[in-house]
C-alpha atoms as a PDB file:
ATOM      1  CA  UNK A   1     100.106 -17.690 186.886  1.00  0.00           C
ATOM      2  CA  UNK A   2     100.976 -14.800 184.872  1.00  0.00           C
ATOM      3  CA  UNK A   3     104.724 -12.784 185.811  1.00  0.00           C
ATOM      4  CA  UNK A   4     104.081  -9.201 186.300  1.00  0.00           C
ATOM      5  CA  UNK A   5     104.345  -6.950 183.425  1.00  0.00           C
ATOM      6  CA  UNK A   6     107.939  -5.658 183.539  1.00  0.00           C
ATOM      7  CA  UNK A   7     108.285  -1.996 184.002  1.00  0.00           C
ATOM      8  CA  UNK A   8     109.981   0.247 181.308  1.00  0.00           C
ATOM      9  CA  UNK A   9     112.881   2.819 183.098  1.00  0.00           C
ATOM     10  CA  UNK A  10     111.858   6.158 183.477  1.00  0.00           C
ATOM     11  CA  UNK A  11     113.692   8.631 180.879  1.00  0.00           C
ATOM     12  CA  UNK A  12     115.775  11.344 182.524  1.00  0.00           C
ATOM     13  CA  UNK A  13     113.995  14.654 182.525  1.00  0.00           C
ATOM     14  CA  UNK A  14     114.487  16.951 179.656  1.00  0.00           C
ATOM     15  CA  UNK A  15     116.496  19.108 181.668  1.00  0.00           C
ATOM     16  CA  UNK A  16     119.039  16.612 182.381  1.00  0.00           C
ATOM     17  CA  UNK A  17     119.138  14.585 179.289  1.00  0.00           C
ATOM     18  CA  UNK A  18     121.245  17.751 177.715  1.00  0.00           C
ATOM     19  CA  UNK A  19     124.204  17.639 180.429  1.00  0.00           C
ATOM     20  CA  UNK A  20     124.367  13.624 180.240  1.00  0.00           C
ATOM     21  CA  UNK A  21     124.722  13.375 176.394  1.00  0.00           C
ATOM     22  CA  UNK A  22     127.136  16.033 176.738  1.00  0.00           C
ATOM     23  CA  UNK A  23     128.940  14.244 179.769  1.00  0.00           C
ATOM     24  CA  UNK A  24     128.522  11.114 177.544  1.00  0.00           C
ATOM     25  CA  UNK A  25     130.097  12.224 174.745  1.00  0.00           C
ATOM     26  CA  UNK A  26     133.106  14.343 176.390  1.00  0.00           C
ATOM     27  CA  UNK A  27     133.502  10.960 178.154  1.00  0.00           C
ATOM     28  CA  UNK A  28     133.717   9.359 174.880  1.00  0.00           C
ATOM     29  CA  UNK A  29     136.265  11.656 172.962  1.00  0.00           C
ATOM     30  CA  UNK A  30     138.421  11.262 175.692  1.00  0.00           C
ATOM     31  CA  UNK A  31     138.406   7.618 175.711  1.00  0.00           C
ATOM     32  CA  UNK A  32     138.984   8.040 171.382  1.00  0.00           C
ATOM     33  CA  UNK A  33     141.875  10.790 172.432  1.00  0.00           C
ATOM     34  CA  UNK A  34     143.694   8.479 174.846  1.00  0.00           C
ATOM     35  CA  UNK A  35     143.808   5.625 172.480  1.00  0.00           C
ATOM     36  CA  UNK A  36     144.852   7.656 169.550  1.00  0.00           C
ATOM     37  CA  UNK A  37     147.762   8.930 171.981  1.00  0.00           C
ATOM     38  CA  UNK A  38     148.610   5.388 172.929  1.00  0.00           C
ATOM     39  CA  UNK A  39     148.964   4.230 169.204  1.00  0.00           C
ATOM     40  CA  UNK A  40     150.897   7.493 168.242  1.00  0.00           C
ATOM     41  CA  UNK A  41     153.173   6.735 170.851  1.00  0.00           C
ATOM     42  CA  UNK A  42     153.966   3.640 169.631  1.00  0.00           C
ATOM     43  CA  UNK A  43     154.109   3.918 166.569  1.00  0.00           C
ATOM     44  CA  UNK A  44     156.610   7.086 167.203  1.00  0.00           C
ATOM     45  CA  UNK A  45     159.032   4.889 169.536  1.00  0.00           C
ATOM     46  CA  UNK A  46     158.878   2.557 166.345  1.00  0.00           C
ATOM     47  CA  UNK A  47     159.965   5.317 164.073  1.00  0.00           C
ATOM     48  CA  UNK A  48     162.664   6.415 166.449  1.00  0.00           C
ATOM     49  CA  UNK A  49     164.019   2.752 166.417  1.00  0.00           C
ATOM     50  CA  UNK A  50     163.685   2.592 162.514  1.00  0.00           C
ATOM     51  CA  UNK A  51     166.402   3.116 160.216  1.00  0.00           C
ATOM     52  CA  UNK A  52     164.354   3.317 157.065  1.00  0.00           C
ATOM     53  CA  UNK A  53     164.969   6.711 155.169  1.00  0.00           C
ATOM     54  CA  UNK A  54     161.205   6.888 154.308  1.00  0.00           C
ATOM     55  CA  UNK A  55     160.446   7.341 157.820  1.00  0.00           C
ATOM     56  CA  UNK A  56     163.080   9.748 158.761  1.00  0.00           C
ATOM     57  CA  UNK A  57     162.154  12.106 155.723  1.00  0.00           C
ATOM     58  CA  UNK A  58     158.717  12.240 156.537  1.00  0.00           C
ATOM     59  CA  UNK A  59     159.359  13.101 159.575  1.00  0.00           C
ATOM     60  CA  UNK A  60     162.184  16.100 158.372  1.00  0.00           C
ATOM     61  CA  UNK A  61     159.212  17.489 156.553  1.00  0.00           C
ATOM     62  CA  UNK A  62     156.972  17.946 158.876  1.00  0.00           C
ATOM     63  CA  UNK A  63     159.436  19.604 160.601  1.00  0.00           C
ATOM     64  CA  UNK A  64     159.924  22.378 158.076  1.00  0.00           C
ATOM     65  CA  UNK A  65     156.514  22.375 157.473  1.00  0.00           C
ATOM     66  CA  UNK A  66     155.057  23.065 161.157  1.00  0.00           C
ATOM     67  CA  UNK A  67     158.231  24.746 162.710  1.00  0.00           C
ATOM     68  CA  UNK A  68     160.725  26.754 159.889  1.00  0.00           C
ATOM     69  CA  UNK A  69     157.344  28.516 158.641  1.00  0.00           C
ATOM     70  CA  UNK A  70     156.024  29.309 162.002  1.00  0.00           C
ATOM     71  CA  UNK A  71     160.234  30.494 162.849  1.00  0.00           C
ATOM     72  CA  UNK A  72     159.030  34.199 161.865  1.00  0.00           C
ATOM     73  CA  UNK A  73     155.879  34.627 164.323  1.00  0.00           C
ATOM     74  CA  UNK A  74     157.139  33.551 166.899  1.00  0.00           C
ATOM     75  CA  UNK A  75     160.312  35.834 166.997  1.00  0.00           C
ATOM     76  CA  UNK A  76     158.074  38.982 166.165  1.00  0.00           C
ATOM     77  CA  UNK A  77     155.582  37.926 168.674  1.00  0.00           C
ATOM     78  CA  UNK A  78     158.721  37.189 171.575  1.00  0.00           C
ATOM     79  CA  UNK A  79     159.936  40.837 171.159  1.00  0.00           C
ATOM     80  CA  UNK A  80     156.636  42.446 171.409  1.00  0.00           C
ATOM     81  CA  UNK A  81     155.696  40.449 174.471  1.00  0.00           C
ATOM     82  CA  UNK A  82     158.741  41.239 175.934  1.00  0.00           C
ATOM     83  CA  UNK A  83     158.373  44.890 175.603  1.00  0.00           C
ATOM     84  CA  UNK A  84     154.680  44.381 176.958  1.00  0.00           C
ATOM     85  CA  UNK A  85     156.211  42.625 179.891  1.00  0.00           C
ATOM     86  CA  UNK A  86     158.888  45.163 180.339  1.00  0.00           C
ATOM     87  CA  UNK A  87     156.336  48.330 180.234  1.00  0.00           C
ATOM     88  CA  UNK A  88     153.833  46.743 182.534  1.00  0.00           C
ATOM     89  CA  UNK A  89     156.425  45.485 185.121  1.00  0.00           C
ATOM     90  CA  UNK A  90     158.706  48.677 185.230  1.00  0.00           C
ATOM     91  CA  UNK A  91     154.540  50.622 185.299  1.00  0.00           C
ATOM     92  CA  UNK A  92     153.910  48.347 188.873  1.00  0.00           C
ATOM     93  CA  UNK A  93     157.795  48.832 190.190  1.00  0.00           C
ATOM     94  CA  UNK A  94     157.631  52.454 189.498  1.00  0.00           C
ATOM     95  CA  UNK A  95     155.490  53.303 192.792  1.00  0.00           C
ATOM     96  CA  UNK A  96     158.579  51.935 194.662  1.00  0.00           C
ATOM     97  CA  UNK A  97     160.978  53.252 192.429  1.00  0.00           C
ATOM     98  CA  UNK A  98     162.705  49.511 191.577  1.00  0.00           C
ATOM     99  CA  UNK A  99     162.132  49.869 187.803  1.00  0.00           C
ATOM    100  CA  UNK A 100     165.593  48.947 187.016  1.00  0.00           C
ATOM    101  CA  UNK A 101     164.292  45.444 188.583  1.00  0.00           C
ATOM    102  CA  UNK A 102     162.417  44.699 185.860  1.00  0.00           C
ATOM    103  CA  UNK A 103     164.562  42.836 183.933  1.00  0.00           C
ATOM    104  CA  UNK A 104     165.592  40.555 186.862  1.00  0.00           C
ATOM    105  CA  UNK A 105     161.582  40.230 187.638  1.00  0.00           C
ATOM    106  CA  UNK A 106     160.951  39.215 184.364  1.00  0.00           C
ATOM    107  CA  UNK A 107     163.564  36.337 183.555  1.00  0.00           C
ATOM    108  CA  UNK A 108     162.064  33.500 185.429  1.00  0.00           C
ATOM    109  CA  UNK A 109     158.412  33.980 184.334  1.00  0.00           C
ATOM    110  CA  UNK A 110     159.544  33.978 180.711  1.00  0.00           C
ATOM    111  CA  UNK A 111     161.502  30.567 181.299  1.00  0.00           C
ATOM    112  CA  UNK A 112     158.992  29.023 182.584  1.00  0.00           C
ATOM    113  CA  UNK A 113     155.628  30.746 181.313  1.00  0.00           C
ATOM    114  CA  UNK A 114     156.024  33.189 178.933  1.00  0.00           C
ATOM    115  CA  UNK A 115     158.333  31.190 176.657  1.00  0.00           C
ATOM    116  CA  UNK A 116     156.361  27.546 176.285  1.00  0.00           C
ATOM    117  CA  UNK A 117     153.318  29.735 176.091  1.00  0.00           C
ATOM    118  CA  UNK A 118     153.794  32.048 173.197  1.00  0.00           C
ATOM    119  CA  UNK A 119     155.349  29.555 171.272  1.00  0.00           C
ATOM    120  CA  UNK A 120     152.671  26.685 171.955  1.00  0.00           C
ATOM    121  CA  UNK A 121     149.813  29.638 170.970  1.00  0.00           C
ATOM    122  CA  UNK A 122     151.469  30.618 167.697  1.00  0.00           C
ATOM    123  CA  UNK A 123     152.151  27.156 166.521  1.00  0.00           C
ATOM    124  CA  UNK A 124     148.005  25.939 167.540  1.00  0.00           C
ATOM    125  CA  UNK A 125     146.793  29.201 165.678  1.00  0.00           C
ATOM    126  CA  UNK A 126     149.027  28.202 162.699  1.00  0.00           C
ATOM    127  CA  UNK A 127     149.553  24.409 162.781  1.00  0.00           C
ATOM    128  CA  UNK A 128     146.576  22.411 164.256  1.00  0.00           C
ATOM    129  CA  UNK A 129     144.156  23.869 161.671  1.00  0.00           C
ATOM    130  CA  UNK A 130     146.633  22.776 159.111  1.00  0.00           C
ATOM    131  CA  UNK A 131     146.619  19.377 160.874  1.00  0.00           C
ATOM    132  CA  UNK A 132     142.846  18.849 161.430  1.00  0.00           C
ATOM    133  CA  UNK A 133     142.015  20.311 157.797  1.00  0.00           C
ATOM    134  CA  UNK A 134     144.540  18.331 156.347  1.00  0.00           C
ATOM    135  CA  UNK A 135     143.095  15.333 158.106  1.00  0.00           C
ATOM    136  CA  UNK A 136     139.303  16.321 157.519  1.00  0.00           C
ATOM    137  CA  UNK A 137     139.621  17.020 154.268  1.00  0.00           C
ATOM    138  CA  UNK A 138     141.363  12.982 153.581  1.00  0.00           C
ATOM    139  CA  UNK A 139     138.550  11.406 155.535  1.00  0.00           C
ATOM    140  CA  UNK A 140     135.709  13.483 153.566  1.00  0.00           C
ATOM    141  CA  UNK A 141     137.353  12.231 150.348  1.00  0.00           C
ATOM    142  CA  UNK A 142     137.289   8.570 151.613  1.00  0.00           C
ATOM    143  CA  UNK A 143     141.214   8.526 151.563  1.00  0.00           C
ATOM    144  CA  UNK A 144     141.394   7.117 155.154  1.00  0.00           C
ATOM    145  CA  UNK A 145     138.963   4.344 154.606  1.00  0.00           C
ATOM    146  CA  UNK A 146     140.788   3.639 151.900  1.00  0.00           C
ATOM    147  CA  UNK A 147     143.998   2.958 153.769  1.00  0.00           C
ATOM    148  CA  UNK A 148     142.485   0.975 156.193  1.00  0.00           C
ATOM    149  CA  UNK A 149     140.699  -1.003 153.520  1.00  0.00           C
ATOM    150  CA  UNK A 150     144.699  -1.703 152.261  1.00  0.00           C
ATOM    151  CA  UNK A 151     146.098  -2.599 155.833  1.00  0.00           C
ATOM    152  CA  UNK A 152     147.564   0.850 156.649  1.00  0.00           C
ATOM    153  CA  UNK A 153     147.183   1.902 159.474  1.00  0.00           C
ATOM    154  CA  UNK A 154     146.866   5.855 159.226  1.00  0.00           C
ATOM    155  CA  UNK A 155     147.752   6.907 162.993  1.00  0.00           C
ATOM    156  CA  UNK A 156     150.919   5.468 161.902  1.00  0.00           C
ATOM    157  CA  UNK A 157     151.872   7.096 158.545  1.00  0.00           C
ATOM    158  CA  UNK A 158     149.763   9.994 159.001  1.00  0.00           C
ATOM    159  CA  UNK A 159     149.335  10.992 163.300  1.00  0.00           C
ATOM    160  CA  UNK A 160     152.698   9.252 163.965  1.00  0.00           C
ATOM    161  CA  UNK A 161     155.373  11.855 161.561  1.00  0.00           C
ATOM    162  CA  UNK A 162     153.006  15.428 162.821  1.00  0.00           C
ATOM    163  CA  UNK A 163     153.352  13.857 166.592  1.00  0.00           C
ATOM    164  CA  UNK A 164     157.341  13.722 166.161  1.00  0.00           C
ATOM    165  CA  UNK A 165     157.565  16.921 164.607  1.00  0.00           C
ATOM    166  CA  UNK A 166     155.797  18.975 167.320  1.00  0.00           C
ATOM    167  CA  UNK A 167     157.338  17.216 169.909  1.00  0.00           C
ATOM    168  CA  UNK A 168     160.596  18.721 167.826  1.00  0.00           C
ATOM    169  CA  UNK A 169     159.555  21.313 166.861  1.00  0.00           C
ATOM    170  CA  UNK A 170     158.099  22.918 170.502  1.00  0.00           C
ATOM    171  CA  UNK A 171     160.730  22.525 172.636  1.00  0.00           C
ATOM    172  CA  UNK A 172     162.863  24.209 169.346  1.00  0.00           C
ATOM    173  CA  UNK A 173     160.310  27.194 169.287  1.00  0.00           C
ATOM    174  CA  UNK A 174     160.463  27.583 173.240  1.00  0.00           C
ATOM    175  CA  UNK A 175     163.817  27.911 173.550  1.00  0.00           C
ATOM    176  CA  UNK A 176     163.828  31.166 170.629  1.00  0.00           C
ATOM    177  CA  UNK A 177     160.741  32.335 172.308  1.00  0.00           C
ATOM    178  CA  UNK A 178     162.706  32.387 175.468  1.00  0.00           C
ATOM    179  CA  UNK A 179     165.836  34.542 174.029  1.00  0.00           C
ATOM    180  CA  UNK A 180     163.669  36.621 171.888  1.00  0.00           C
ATOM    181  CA  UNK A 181     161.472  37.756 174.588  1.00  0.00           C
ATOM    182  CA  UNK A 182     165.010  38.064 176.345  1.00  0.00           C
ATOM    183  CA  UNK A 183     165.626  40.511 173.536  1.00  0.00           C
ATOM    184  CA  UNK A 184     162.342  42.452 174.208  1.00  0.00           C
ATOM    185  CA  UNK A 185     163.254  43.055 177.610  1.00  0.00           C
ATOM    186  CA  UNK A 186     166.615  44.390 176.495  1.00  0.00           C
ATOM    187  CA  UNK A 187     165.054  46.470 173.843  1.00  0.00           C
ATOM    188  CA  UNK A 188     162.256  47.595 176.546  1.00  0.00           C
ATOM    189  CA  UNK A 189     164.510  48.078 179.385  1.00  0.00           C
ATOM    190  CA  UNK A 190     167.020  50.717 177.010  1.00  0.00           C
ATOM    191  CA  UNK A 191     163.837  52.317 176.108  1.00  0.00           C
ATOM    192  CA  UNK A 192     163.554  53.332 179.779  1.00  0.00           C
ATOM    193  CA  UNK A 193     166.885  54.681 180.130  1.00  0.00           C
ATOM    194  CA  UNK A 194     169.318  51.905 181.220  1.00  0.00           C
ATOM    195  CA  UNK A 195     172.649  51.552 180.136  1.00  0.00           C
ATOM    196  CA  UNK A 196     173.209  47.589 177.841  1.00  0.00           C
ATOM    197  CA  UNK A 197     175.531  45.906 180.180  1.00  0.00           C
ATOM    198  CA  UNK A 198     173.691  46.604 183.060  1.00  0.00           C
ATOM    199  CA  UNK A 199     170.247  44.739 181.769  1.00  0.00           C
ATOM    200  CA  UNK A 200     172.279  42.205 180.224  1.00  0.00           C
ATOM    201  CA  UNK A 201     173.602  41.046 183.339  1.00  0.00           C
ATOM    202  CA  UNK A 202     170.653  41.448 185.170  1.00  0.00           C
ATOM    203  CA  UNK A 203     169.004  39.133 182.291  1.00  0.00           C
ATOM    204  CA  UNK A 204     172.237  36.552 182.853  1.00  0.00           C
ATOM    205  CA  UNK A 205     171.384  36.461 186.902  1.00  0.00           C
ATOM    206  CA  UNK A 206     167.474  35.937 186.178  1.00  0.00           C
ATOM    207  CA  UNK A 207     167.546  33.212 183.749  1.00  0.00           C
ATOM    208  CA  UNK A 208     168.444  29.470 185.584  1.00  0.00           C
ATOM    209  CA  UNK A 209     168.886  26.428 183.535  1.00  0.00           C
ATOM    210  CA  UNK A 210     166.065  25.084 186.073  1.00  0.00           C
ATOM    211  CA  UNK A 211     163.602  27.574 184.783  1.00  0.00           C
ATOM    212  CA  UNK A 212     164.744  27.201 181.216  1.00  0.00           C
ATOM    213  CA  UNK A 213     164.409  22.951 181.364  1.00  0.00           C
ATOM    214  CA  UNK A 214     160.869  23.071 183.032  1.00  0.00           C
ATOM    215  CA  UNK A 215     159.341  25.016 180.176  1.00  0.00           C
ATOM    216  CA  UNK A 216     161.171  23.010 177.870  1.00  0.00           C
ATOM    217  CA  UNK A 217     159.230  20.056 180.001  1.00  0.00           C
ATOM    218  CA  UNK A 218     156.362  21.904 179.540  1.00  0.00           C
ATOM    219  CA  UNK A 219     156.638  22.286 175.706  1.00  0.00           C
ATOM    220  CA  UNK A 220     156.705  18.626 175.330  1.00  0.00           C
ATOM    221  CA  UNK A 221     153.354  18.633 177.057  1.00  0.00           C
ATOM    222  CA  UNK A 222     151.734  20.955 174.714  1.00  0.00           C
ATOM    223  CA  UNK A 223     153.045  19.138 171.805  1.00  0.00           C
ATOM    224  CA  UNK A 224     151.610  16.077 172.718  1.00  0.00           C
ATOM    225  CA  UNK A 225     147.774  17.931 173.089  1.00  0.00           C
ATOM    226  CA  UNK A 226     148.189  19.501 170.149  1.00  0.00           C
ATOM    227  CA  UNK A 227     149.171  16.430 167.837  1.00  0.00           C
ATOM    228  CA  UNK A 228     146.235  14.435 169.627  1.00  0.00           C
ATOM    229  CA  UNK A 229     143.636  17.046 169.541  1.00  0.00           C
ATOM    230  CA  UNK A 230     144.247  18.160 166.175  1.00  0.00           C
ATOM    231  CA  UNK A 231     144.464  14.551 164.092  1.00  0.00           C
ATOM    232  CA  UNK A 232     141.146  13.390 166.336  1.00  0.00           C
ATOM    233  CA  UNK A 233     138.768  16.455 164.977  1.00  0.00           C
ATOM    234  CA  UNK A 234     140.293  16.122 161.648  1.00  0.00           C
ATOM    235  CA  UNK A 235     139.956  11.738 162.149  1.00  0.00           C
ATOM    236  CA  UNK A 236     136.824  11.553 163.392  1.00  0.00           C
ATOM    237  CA  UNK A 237     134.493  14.141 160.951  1.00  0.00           C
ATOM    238  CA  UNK A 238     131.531  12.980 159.192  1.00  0.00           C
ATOM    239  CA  UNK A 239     131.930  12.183 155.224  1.00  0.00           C
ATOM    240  CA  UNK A 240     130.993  15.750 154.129  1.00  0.00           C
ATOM    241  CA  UNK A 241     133.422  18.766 152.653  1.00  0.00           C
ATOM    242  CA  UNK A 242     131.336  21.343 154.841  1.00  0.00           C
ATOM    243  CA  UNK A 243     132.522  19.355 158.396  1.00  0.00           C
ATOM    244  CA  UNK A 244     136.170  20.510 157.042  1.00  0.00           C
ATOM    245  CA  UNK A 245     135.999  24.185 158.236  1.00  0.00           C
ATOM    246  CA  UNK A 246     134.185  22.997 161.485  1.00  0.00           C
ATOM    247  CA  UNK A 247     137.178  20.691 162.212  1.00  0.00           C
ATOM    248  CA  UNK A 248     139.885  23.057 161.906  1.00  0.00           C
ATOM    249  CA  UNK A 249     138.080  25.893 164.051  1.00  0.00           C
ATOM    250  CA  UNK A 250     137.657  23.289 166.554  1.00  0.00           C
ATOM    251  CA  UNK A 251     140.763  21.650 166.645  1.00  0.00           C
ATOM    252  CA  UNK A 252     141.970  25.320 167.008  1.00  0.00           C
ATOM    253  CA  UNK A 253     139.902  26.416 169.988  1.00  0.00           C
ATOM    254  CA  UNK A 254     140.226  23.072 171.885  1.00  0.00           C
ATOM    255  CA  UNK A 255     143.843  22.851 171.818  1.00  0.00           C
ATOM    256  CA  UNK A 256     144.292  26.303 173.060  1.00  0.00           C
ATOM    257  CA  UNK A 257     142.090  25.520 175.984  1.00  0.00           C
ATOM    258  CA  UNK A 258     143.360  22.326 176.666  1.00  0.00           C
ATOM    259  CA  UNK A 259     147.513  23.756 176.768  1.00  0.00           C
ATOM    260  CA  UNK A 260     146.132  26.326 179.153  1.00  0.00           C
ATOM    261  CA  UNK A 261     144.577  23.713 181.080  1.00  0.00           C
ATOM    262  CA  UNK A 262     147.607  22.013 181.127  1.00  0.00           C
ATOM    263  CA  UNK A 263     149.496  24.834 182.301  1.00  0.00           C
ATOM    264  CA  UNK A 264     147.359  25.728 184.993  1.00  0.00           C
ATOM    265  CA  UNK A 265     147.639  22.458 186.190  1.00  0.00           C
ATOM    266  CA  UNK A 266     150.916  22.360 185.922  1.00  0.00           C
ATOM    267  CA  UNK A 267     151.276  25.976 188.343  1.00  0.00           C
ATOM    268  CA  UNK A 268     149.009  24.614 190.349  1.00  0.00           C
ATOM    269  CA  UNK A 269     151.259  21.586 191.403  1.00  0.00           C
ATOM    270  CA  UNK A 270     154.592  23.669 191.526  1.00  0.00           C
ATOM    271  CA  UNK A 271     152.582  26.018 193.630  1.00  0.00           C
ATOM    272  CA  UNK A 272     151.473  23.223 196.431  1.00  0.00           C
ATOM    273  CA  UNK A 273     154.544  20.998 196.088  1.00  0.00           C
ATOM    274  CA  UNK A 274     157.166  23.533 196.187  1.00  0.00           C
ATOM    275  CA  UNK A 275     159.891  21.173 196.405  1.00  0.00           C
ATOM    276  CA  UNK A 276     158.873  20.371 192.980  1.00  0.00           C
ATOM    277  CA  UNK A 277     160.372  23.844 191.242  1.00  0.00           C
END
């Protein structure tokens, strides 16, 4: 007696093989992205634990290479959001006639949005290029098989020293972004007619260490998406120079999305927990 012939699965329809290779593979790079974060994570708690002066120099210059250079941009970019700020805020308040409440409106929101934001933006559209090109450009040449052909691991000496930097080098860059964009309301505010002492002290009252430590909290976030996202797209490129470019304009627009992701999220649970903020 013969078994019955078995019967081949049915392929999805064209229409939704698209979305499940898609699903499939966002599903995948996440998986990649969360393992690559778990080794850079340990090998960074190694490094902090690690008295060798290889290590610790390594790290020093990626800190002057992602964070002194990008010093400039984001103190020109503070002040002019903080006159933006200023302008549009005293604009709204000037139906009730409350413009001189603009400072004191502002100083919170630039704590804990403004601040972590502008300097998180600035560093992606300056540093995570840098980092997947750098990265791309290493793999295409064969220089990463090569150190794991010699036992090196290269999340350590490579994702490890960038991850400790920006996780430096953010909460560094939110705290100037913070006091510059301070500065931007000052400047904005004696634009308008208001006398120095009187918007400094208003800026004083508005500013709590609360606000100023949860966007330092939130920094560290960003820091940690960046240093993933970035070394993965430059990591994980096919063996060609051409894939370089595509790397670093990806690594670019997926970090930005994913640190306002982050933040959203992060609003979203102050907003329904308010016992939280």
């Amino acid at each position: 007696m013969t078994a019955p012939p078995t019967r081949r699965p049915t392929p999805p329809p064209a229409a939704l093989s698209r979305p499940l290779r898609t699903l499939e593979a966002a599903g995948g790079r996440f998986v990649g992205r969360s393992r690559l974060l778990g080794g850079a994570l340990y090998w960074l708690f190694w490094r902090a634990l690690s008295r060798r002066a290889a290590v610790s120099s390594g790290v020093v210059r990626e800190i002057e290479t992602l964070g002194l250079g990008a010093l400039r941009l984001v103190v020109g970019a503070s002040i002019l959001v903080g006159l933006i700020a200023t302008f549009q805020v005293a604009y709204q308040l000037k139906e009730y006639s409350a413009q001189s409440l603009s400072a004191n409106t502002i100083g919170w929101f630039t704590a804990r949005e403004l601040g972590p934001l502008v300097a998180a933006l600035i560093i992606v559209a300056r540093s995570a290029s840098a980092i997947a090109g750098e990265f791309a450009s290493m793999a295409a040449n064969g220089e990463i098989d090569a150190m794991r052909a010699m036992g090196l691991d290269p999340v350590k000496y490579l994702v490890a020293p960038k991850l400790a930097a920006l996780l430096i080098v953010l909460p560094a860059m939110t705290i100037f972004a913070i006091c510059f964009i301070s500065v931007g309301v000052w400047i904005g505010n004696l634009l308008l007619g208001y006398t120095p002492n009187y918007i400094l002290a208003d800026i004083r009252n508005s500013l709590d260490i609360r606000d100023v430590l949860i966007g330092v909290g939130k920094s560290l976030i960003f820091g940690l998406v960046l240093g993933v996202i970035a070394a993965d797209e430059g990591l994980s490129i096919e063996r060609r120079v051409s894939a370089i470019g595509a790397a670093a304009t990806r690594s670019v627009m997926f970090c930005m999305l994913a640190i306002l992701a982050v933040d959203t999220f992060f609003n979203a649970v102050f907003y329904f927990i308010p016992g939280l903020v």
